[in-house]
Structure formats: C-alpha cells, structure tokens
Protein backbone atom coordinates (compact mmCIF):
# COMPACT_ATOMS: atom_id res chain seq x y z
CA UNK A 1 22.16 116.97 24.32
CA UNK A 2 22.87 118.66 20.76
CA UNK A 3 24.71 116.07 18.24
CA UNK A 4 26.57 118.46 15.46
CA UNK A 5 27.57 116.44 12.58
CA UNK A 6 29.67 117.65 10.06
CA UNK A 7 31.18 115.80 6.27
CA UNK A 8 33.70 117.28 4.13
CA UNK A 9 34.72 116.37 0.95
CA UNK A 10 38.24 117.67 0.62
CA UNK A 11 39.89 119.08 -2.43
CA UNK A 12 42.88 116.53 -2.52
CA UNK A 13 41.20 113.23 -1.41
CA UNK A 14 44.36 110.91 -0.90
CA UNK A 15 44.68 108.84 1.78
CA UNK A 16 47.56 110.84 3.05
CA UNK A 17 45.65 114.19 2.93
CA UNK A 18 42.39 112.44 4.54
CA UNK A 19 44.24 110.73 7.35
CA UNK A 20 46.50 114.04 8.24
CA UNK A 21 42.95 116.02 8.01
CA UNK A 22 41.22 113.73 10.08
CA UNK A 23 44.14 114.01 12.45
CA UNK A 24 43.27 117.83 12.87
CA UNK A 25 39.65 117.09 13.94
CA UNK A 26 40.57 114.12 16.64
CA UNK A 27 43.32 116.83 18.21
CA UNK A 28 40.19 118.79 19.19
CA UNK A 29 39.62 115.94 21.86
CA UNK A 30 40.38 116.82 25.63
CA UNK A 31 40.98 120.47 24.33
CA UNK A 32 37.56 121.88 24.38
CA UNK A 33 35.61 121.38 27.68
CA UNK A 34 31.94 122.00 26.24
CA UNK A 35 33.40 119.51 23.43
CA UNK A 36 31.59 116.31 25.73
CA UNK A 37 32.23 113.59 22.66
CA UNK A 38 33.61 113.59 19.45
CA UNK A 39 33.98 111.00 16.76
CA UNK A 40 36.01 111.21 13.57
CA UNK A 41 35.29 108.64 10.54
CA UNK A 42 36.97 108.16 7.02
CA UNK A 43 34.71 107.07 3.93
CA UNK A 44 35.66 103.46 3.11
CA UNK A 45 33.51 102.94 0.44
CA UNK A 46 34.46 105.88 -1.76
CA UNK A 47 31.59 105.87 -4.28
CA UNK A 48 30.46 109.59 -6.51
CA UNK A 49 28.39 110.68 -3.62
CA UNK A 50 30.85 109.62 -0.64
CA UNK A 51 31.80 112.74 1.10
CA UNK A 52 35.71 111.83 2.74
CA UNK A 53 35.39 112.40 6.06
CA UNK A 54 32.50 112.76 9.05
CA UNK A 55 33.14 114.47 12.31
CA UNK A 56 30.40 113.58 15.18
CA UNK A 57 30.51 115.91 18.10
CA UNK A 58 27.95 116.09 20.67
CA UNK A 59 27.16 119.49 23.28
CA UNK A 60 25.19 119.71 26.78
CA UNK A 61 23.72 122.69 25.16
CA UNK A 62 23.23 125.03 22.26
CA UNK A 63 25.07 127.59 24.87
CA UNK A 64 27.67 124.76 24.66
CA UNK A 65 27.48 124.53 20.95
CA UNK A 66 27.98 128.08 20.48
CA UNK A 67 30.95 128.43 23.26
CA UNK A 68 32.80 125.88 20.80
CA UNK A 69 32.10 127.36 17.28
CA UNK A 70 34.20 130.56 18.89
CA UNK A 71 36.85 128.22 20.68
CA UNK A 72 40.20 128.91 19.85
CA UNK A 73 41.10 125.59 19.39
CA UNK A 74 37.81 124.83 16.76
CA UNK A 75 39.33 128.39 15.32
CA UNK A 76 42.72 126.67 14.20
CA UNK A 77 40.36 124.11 12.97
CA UNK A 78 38.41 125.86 10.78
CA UNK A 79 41.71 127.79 9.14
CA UNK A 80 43.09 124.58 8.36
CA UNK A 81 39.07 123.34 7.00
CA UNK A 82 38.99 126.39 4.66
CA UNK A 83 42.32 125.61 3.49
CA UNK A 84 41.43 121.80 2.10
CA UNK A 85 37.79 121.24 2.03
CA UNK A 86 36.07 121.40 -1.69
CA UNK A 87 32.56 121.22 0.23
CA UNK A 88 31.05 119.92 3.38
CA UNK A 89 27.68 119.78 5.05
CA UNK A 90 26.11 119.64 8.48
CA UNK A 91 23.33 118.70 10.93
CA UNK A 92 22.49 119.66 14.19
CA UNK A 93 19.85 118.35 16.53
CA UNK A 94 18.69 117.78 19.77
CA UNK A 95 19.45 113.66 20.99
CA UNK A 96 18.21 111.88 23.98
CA UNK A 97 20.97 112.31 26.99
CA UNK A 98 23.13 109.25 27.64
C-alpha cells in the first residue's frame, strides 16, 4: 500500500476559500478507481507554521499511484491547485496493508 500525503497552504486562507478548496479534493472520492482511500482535513489550530489543508490518499501500488497523478479527474484538480495554492508539500511511502 503507498500512502501519498499532500498540505497546501493556499494564497487566500479564509474559511470560505479553505472549505470550497477542500471541497475540490473530497469530489475526487468514488471518481478514481486506483484512488482506494482518501481523507481531506482543515488546520484548526492555525498557528505561523500551519499549512491549511492535508489531503491523505492511499494506492495498491506505485503503478496505482502513477495511473492517478495522470487521471483526468486529479487533472481538474491540479488546475484548480495551481490556481489557489501559495505552497504545499508532500510524502509518499510504502504502509502496512489493511
């Protein structure tokens, strides 16, 4: 199992921008079939080094992993990413299956 997790910090960081962003990422559910589990999270403790949003999505594979970085659904994602992220980072690894 690969986990892929994923924070952004977005350029506008009110609550209404974080919630409709975070909206984007949970629409990916049930749309992607290597997408096996996927868990969205706002910050709630907002401090300097608080990033605004985490996205949790875990793969069968790296094949997997791959087949949903070129998805056309995770493509719409990504336009809409680059449009109102100010930075994010990531980290992928292998996890015990469950």
């Amino acid at each position: 199992m690969i986990t892929h997790i994923v924070c952004f910090k977005l350029k506008d960081g009110s609550a209404e921008s974080v919630a409709r962003t975070a909206a984007v990422l949970r629409d990916m559910e049930g749309k992607i079939e290597e997408l096996k589990y996927i868990e969205v999270g706002t910050d709630v403790l907002h401090s300097e080094r608080s990033y605004d949003i985490a996205l949790i999505t875990k793969f069968e594979s790296m094949a997997a992993l791959e087949a949903y970085q070129v998805h056309p659904v995770h493509k719409k994602v990504i336009e809409h990413m680059s449009q109102v992220r100010e930075a994010s980072v990531s980290v992928d690894y292998e996890s015990p299956r469950e």
